[in-house]
C-alpha atoms as a PDB file:
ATOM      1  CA  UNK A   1       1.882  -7.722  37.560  1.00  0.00           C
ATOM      2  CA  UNK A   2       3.223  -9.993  34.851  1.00  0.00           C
ATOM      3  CA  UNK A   3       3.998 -10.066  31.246  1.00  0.00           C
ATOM      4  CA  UNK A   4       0.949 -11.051  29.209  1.00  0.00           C
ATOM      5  CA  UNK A   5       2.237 -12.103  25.808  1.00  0.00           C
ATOM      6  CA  UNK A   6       5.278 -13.070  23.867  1.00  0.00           C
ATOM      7  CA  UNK A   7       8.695 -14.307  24.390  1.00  0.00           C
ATOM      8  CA  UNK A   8       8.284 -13.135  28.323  1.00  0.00           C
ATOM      9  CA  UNK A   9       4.807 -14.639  28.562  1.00  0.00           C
ATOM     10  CA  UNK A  10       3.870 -15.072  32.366  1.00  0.00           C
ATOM     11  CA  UNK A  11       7.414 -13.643  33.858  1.00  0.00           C
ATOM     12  CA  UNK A  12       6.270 -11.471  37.285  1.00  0.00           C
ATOM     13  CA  UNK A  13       7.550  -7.707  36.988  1.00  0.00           C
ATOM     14  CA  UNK A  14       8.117  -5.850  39.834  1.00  0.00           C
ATOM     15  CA  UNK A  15       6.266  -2.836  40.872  1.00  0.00           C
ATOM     16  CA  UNK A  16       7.571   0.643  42.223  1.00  0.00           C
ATOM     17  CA  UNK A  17       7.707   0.710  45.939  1.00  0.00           C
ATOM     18  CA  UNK A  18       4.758   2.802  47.238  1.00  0.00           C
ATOM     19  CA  UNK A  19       1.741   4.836  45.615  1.00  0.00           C
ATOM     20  CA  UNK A  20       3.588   6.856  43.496  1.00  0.00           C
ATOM     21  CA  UNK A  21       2.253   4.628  40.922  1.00  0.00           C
ATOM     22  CA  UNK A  22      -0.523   3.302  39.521  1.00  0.00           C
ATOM     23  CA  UNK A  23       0.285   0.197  37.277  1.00  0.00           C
ATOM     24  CA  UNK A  24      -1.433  -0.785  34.032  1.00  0.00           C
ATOM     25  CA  UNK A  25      -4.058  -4.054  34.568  1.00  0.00           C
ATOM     26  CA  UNK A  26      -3.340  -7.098  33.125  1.00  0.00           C
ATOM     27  CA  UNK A  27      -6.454  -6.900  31.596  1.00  0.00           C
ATOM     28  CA  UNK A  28      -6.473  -3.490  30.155  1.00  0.00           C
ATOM     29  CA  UNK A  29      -2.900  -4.553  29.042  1.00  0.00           C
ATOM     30  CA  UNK A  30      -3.728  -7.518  27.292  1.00  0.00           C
ATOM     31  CA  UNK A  31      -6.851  -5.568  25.564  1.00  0.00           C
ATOM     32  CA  UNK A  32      -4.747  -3.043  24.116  1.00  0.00           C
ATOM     33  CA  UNK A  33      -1.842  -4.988  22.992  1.00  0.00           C
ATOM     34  CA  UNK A  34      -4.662  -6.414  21.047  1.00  0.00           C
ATOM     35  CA  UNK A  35      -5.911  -3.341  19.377  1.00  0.00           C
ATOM     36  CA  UNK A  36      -1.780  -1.747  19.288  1.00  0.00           C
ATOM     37  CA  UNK A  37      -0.920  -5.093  17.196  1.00  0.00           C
ATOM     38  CA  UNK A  38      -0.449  -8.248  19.256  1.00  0.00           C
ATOM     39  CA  UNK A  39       2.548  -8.464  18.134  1.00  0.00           C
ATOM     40  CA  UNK A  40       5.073  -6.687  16.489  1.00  0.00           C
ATOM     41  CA  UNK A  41       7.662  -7.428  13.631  1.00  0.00           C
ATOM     42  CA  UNK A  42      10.283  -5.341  14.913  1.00  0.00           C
ATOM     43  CA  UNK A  43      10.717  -1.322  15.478  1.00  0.00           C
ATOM     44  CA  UNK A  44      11.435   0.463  18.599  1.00  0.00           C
ATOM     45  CA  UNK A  45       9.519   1.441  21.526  1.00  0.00           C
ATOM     46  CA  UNK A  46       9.502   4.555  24.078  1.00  0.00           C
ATOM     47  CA  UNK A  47       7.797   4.126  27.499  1.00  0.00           C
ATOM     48  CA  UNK A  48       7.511   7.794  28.200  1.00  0.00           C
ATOM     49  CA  UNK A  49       6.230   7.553  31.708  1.00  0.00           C
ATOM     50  CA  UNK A  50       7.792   4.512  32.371  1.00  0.00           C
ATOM     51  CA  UNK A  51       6.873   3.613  36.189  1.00  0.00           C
ATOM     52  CA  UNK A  52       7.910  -0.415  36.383  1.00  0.00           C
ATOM     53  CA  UNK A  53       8.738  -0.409  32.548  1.00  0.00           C
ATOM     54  CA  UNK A  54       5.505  -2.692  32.411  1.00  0.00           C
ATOM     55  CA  UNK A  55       3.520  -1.390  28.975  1.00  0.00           C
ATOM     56  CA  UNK A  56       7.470  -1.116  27.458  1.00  0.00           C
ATOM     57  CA  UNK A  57       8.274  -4.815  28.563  1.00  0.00           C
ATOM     58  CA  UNK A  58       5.446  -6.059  27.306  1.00  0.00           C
ATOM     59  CA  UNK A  59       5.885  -4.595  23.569  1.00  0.00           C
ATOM     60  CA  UNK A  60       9.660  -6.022  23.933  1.00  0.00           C
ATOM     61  CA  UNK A  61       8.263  -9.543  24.938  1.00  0.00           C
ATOM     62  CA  UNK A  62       5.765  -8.924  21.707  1.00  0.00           C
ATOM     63  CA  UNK A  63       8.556  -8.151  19.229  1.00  0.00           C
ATOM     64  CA  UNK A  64       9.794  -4.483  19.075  1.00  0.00           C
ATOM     65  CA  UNK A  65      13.464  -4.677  19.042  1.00  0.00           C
ATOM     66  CA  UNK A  66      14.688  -2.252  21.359  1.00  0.00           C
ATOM     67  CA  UNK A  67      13.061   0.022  24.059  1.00  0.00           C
ATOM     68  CA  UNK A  68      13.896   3.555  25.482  1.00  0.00           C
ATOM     69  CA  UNK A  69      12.056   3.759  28.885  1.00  0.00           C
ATOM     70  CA  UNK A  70      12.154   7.100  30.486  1.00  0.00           C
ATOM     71  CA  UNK A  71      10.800   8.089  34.234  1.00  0.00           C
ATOM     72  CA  UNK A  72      11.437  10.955  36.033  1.00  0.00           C
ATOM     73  CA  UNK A  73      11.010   9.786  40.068  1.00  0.00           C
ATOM     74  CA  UNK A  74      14.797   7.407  41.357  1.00  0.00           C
ATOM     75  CA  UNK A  75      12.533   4.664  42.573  1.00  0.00           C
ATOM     76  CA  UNK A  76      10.940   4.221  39.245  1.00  0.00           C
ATOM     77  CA  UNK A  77      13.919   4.352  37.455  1.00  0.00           C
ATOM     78  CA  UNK A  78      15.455   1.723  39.941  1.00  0.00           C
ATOM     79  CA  UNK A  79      12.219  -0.536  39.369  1.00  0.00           C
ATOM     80  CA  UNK A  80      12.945  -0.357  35.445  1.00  0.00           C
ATOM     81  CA  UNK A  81      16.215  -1.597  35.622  1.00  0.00           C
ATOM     82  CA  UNK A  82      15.767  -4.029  38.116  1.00  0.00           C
ATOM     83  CA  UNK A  83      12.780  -5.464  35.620  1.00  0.00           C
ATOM     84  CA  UNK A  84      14.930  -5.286  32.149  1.00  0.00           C
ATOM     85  CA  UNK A  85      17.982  -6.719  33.952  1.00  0.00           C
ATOM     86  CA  UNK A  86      15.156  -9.990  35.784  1.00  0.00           C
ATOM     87  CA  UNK A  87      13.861 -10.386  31.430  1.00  0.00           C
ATOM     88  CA  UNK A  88      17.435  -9.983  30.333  1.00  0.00           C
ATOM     89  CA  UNK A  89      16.339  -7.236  27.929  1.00  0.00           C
ATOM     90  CA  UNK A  90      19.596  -4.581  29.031  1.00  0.00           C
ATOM     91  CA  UNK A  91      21.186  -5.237  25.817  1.00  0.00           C
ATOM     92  CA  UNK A  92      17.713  -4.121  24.257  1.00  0.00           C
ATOM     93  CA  UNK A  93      17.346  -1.097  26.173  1.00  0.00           C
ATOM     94  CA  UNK A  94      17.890   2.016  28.094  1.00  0.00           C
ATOM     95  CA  UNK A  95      16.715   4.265  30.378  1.00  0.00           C
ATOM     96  CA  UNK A  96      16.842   7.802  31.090  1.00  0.00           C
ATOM     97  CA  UNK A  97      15.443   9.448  34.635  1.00  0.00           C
ATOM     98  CA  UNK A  98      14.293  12.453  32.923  1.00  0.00           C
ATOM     99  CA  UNK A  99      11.465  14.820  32.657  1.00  0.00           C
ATOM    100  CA  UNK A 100       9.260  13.807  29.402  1.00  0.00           C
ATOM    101  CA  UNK A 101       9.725  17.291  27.703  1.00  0.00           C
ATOM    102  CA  UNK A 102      13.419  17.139  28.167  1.00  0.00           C
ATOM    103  CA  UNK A 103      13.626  13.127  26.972  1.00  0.00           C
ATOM    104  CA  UNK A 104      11.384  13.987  23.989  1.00  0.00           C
ATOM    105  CA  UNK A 105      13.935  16.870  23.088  1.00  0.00           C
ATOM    106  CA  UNK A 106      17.122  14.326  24.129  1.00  0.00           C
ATOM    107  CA  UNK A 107      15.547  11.653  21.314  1.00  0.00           C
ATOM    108  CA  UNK A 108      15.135  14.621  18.738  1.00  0.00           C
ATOM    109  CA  UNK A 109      18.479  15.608  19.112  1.00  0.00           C
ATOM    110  CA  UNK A 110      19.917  11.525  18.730  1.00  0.00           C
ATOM    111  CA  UNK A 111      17.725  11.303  15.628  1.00  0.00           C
ATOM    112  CA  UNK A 112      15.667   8.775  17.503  1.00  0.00           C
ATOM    113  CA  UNK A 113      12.101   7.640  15.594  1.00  0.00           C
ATOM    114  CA  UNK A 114       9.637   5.549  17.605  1.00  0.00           C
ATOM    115  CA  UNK A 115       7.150   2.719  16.031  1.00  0.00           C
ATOM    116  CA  UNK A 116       5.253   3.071  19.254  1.00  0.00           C
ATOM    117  CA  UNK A 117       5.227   5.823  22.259  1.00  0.00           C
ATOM    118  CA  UNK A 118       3.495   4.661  25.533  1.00  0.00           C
ATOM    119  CA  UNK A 119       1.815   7.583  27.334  1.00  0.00           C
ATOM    120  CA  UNK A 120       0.869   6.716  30.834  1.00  0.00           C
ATOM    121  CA  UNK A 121       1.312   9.495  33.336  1.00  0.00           C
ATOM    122  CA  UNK A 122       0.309  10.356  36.463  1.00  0.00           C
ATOM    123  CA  UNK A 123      -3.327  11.577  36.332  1.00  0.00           C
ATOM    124  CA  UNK A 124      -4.296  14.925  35.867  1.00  0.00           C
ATOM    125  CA  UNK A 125      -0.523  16.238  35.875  1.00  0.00           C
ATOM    126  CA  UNK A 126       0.252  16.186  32.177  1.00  0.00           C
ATOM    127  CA  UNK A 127      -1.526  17.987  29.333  1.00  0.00           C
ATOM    128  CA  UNK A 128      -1.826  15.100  26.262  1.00  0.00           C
ATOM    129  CA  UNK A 129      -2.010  17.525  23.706  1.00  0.00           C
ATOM    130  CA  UNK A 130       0.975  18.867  24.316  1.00  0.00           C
ATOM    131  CA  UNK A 131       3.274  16.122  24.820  1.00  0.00           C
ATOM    132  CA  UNK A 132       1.684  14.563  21.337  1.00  0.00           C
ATOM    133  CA  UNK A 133       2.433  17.816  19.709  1.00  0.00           C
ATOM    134  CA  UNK A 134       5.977  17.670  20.656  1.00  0.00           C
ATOM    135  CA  UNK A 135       6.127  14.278  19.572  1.00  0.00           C
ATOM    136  CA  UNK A 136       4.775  15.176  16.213  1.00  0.00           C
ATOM    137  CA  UNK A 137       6.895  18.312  15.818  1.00  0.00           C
ATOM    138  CA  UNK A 138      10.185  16.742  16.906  1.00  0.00           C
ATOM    139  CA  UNK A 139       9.296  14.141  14.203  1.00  0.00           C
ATOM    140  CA  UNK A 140       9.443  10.978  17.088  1.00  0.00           C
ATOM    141  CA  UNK A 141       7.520   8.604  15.504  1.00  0.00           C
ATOM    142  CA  UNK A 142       7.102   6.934  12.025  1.00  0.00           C
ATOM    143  CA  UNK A 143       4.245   7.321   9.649  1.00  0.00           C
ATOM    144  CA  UNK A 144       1.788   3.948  10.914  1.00  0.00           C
ATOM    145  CA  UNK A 145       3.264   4.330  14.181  1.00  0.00           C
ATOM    146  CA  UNK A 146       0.857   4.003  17.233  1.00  0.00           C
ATOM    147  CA  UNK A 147       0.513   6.498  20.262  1.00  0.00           C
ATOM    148  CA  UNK A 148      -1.034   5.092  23.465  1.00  0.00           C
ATOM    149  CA  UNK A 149      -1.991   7.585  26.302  1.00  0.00           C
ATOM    150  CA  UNK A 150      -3.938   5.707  29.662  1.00  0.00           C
ATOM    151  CA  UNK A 151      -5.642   8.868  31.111  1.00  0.00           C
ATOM    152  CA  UNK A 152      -8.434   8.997  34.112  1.00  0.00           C
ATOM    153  CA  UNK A 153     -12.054   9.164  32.041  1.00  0.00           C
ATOM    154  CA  UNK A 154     -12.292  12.209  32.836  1.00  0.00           C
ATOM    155  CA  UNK A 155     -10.023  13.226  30.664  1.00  0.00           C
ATOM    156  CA  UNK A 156     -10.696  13.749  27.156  1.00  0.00           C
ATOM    157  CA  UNK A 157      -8.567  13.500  24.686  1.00  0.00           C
ATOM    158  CA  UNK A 158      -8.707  14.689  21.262  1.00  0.00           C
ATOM    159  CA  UNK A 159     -10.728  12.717  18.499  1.00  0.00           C
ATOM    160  CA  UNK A 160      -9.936  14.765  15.525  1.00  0.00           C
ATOM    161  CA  UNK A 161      -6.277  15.389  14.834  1.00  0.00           C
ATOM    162  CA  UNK A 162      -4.921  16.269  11.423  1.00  0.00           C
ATOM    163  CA  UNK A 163      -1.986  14.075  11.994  1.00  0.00           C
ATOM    164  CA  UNK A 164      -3.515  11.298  14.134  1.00  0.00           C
ATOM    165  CA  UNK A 165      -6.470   8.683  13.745  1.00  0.00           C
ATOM    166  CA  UNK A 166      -8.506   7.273  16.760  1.00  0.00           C
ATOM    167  CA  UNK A 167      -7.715   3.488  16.838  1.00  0.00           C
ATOM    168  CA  UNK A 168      -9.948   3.056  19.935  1.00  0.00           C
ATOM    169  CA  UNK A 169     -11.117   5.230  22.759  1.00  0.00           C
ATOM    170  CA  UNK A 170     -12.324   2.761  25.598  1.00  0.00           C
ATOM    171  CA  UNK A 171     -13.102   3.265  29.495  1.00  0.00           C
ATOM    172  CA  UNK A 172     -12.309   0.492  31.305  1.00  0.00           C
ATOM    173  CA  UNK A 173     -13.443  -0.309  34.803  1.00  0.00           C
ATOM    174  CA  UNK A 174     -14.532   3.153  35.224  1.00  0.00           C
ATOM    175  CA  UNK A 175     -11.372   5.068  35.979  1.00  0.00           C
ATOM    176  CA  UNK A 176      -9.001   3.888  33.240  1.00  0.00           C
ATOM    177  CA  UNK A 177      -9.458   5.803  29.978  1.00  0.00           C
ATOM    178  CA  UNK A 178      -7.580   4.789  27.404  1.00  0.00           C
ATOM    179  CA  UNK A 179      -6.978   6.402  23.605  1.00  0.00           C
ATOM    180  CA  UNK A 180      -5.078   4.733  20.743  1.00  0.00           C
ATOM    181  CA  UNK A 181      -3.571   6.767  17.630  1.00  0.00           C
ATOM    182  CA  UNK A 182      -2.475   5.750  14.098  1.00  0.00           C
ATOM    183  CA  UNK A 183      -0.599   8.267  12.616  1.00  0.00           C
ATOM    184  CA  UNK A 184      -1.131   9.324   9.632  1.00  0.00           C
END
């Protein structure tokens, strides 16, 4: 697992000690970060289901400014840190070991406003819809902001939202779903 793009371009992240994970591909990474923008001028970034920090590194290394990274599992957490502190990004981040309703409530309440929220949670265990909804409702992200959610294919998620635009809906390698929003 490295970084694909950017100022961090080939540096080798760490992953989070045993299957609790499943880590993004370098090639699905690299295909969305080219559909997301591949690269940004700026803005801020939350990694929602964080794991190794991987998807919120990588939009760091591509030119968001600073990153919230949130994960509820210790090891996880751990593996973030250990990864911003290895790209010396701690001055350009923070992370919370939180559960993503509670973070998503936590950023409301700090005013926070997101150019980008990464969605990639453990399969199966989260309902999309409603963690966009809060996102929308708690007013998380900007207008033009992007919401990326990596589900299993067999999930699917919404194509008709009054608030959000499909950038791209795309399986890849049979078990990776992924769905990009604009919103409006």
């Amino acid at each position: 697992m490295r970084v694909i793009a950017g100022d961090l371009k080939g540096r080798q992240l760490k992953a989070v000690p045993g299957k609790s994970t499943r880590p993004t591909t370098d090639k699905v990474k690299e295909a969305v970060f080219q559909v997301m923008g591949p690269f940004f001028g700026g803005g801020m970034v939350l990694d929602l289901f964080a794991g190794s920090g991987s998807l919120g590194i990588e939009a760091l290394s591509r030119g968001m400014e600073y990153g919230v990274f949130v994960d509820k599992h210790p090891k996880a957490v751990h593996t973030i840190y250990e990864n911003l502190q290895s790209m010396k990004l701690e001055q350009k981040s923070e992370v919370f070991r939180a559960e993503a309703h509670r973070a998503l409530k936590a950023a409301a309440k700090r005013e926070l406003i997101f150019d980008l929220i990464l969605l990639d949670p453990p399969y199966g265990k989260v309902d999309y819809e409603e963690i966009i909804e809060d996102i929308l409702k708690l007013h998380l992200i900007n207008g033009g902001g992007t919401i990326y959610c990596e589900h299993d294919v067999a999930e699917q998620l919404p194509i008709e939202h009054d608030n959000l635009e499909v950038m791209k809906q795309e399986n890849y390698g049979g078990t990776i779903g992924v769905t990009i929003y604009k919103v409006l």
